[in-house]
N, C-alpha and C. Protein backbone atom coordinates (compact mmCIF):
# COMPACT_ATOMS: atom_id res chain seq x y z
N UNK A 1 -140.34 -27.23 119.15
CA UNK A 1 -140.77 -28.33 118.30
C UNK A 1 -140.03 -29.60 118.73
N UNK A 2 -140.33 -31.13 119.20
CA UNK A 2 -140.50 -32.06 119.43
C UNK A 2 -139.00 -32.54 118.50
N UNK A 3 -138.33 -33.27 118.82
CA UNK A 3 -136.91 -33.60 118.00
C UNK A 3 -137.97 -35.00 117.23
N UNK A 4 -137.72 -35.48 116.21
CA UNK A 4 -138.10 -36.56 115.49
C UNK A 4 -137.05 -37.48 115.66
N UNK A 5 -137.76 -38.89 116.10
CA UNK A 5 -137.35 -40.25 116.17
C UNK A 5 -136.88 -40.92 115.26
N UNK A 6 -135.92 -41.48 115.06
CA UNK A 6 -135.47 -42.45 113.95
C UNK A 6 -136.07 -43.61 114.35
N UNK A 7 -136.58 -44.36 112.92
CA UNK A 7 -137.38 -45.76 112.51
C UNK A 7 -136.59 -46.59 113.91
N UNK A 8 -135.13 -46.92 113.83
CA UNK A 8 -134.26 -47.61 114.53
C UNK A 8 -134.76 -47.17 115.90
N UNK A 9 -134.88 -46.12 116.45
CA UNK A 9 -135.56 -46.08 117.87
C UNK A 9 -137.16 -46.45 118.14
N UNK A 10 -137.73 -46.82 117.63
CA UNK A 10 -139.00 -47.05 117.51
C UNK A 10 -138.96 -48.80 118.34
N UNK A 11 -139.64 -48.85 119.20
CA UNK A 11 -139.85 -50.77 119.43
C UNK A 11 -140.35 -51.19 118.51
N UNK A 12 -139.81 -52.52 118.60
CA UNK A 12 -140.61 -53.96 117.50
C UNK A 12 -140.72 -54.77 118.06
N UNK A 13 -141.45 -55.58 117.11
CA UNK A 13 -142.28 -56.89 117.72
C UNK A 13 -141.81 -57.62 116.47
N UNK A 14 -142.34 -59.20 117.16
CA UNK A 14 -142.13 -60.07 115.73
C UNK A 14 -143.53 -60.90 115.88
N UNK A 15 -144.35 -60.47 114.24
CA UNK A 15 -145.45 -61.17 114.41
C UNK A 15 -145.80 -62.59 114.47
N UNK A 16 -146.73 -62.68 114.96
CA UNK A 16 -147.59 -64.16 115.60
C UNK A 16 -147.40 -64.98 113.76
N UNK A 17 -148.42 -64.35 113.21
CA UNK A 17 -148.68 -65.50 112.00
C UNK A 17 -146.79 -65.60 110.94
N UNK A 18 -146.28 -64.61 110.46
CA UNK A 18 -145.23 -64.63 109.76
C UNK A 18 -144.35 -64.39 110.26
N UNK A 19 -143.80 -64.28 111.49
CA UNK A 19 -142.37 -64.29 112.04
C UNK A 19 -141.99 -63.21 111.52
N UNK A 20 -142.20 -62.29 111.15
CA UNK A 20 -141.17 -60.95 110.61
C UNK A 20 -141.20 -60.11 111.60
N UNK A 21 -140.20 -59.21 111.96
CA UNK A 21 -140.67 -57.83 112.38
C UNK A 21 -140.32 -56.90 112.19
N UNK A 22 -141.87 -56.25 113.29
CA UNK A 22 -142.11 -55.35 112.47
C UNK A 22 -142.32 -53.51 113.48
N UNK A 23 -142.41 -52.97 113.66
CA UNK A 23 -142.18 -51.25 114.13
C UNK A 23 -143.51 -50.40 114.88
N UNK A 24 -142.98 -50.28 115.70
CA UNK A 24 -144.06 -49.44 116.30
C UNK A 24 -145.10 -48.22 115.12
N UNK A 25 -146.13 -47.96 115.57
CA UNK A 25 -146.48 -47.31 114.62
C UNK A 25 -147.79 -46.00 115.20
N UNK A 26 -147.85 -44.89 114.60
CA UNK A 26 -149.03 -44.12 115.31
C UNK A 26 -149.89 -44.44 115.87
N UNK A 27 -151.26 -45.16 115.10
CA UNK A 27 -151.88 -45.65 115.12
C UNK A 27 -152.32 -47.00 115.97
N UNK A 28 -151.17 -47.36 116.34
CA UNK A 28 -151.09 -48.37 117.67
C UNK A 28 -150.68 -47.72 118.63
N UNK A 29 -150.67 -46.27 118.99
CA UNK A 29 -150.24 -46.33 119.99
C UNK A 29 -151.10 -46.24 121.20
N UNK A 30 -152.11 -46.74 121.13
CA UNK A 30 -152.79 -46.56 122.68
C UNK A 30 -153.22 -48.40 122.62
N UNK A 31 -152.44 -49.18 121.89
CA UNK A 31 -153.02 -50.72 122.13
C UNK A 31 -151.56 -51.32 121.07
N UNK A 32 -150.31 -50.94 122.04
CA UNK A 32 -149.29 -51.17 121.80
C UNK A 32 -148.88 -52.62 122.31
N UNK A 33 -149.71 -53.08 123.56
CA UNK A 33 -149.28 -54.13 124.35
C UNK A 33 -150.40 -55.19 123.62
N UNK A 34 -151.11 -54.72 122.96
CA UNK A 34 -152.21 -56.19 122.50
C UNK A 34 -151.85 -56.58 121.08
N UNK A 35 -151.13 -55.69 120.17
CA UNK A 35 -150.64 -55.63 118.95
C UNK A 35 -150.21 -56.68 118.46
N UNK A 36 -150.17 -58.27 118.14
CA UNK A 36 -149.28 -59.01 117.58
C UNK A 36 -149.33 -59.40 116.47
N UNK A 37 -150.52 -58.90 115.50
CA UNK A 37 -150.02 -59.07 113.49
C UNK A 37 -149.12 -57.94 113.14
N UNK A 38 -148.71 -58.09 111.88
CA UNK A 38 -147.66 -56.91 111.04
C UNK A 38 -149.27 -55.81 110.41
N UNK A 39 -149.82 -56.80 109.78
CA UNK A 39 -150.84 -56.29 109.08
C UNK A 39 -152.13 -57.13 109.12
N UNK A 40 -153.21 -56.58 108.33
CA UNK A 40 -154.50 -57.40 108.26
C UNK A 40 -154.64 -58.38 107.71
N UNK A 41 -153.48 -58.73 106.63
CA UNK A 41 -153.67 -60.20 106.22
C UNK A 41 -153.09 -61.06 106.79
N UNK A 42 -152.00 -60.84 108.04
CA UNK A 42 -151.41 -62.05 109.07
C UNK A 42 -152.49 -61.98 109.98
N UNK A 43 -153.60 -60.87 110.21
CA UNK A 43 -154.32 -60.97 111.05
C UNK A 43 -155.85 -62.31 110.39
N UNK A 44 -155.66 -62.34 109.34
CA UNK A 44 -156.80 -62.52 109.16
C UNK A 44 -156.37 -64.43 108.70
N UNK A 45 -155.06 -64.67 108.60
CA UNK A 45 -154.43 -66.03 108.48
C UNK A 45 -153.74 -66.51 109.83
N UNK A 46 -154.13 -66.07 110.92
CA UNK A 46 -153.49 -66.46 112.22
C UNK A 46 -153.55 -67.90 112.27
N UNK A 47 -152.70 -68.29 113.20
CA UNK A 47 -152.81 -69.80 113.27
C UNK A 47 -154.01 -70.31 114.02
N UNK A 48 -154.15 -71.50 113.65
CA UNK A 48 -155.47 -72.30 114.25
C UNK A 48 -156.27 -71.96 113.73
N UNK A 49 -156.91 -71.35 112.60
CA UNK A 49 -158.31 -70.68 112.24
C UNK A 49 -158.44 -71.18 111.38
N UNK A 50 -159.38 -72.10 111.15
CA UNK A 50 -159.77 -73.18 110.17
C UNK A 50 -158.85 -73.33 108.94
N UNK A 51 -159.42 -73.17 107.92
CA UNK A 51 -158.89 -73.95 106.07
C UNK A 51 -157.46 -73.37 105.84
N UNK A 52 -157.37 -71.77 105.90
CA UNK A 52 -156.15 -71.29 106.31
C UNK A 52 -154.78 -71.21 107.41
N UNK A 53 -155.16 -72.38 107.98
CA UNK A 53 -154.14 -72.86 108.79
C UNK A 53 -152.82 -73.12 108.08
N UNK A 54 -152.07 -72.58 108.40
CA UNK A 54 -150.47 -73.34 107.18
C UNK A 54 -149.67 -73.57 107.80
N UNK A 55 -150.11 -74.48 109.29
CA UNK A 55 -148.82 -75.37 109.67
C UNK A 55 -148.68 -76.61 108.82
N UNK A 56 -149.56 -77.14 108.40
CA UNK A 56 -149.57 -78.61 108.15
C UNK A 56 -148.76 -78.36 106.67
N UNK A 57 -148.31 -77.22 106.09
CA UNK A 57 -147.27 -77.23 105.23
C UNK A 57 -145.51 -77.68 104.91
């Protein structure tokens, strides 16, 4: 049986829209290198994309 990884060994990234970061995850793992939101709502407030833009804050 496979030894289990601690969170801390896992790569991170720091996302595009909120600067946080954030952890590798299952589900990304075959599009690990194109990955740059945390989640679907930094994905869906990225910068430059019309009314929801929040640089001009």
């Amino acid at each position: 049986m496979p030894r289990m990884r601690q969170k801390s060994d896992l790569p991170t990234r720091v996302c595009v829209t909120c600067a946080r970061p954030f952890s590798w995850r299952r589900k990304w793992a075959k599009d690990w290198d194109q990955v740059k939101y945390c989640s679907d709502r930094c994905r869906a407030a990225r910068p430059g994309q019309g009314p929801t833009d929040r640089q001009g804050e």
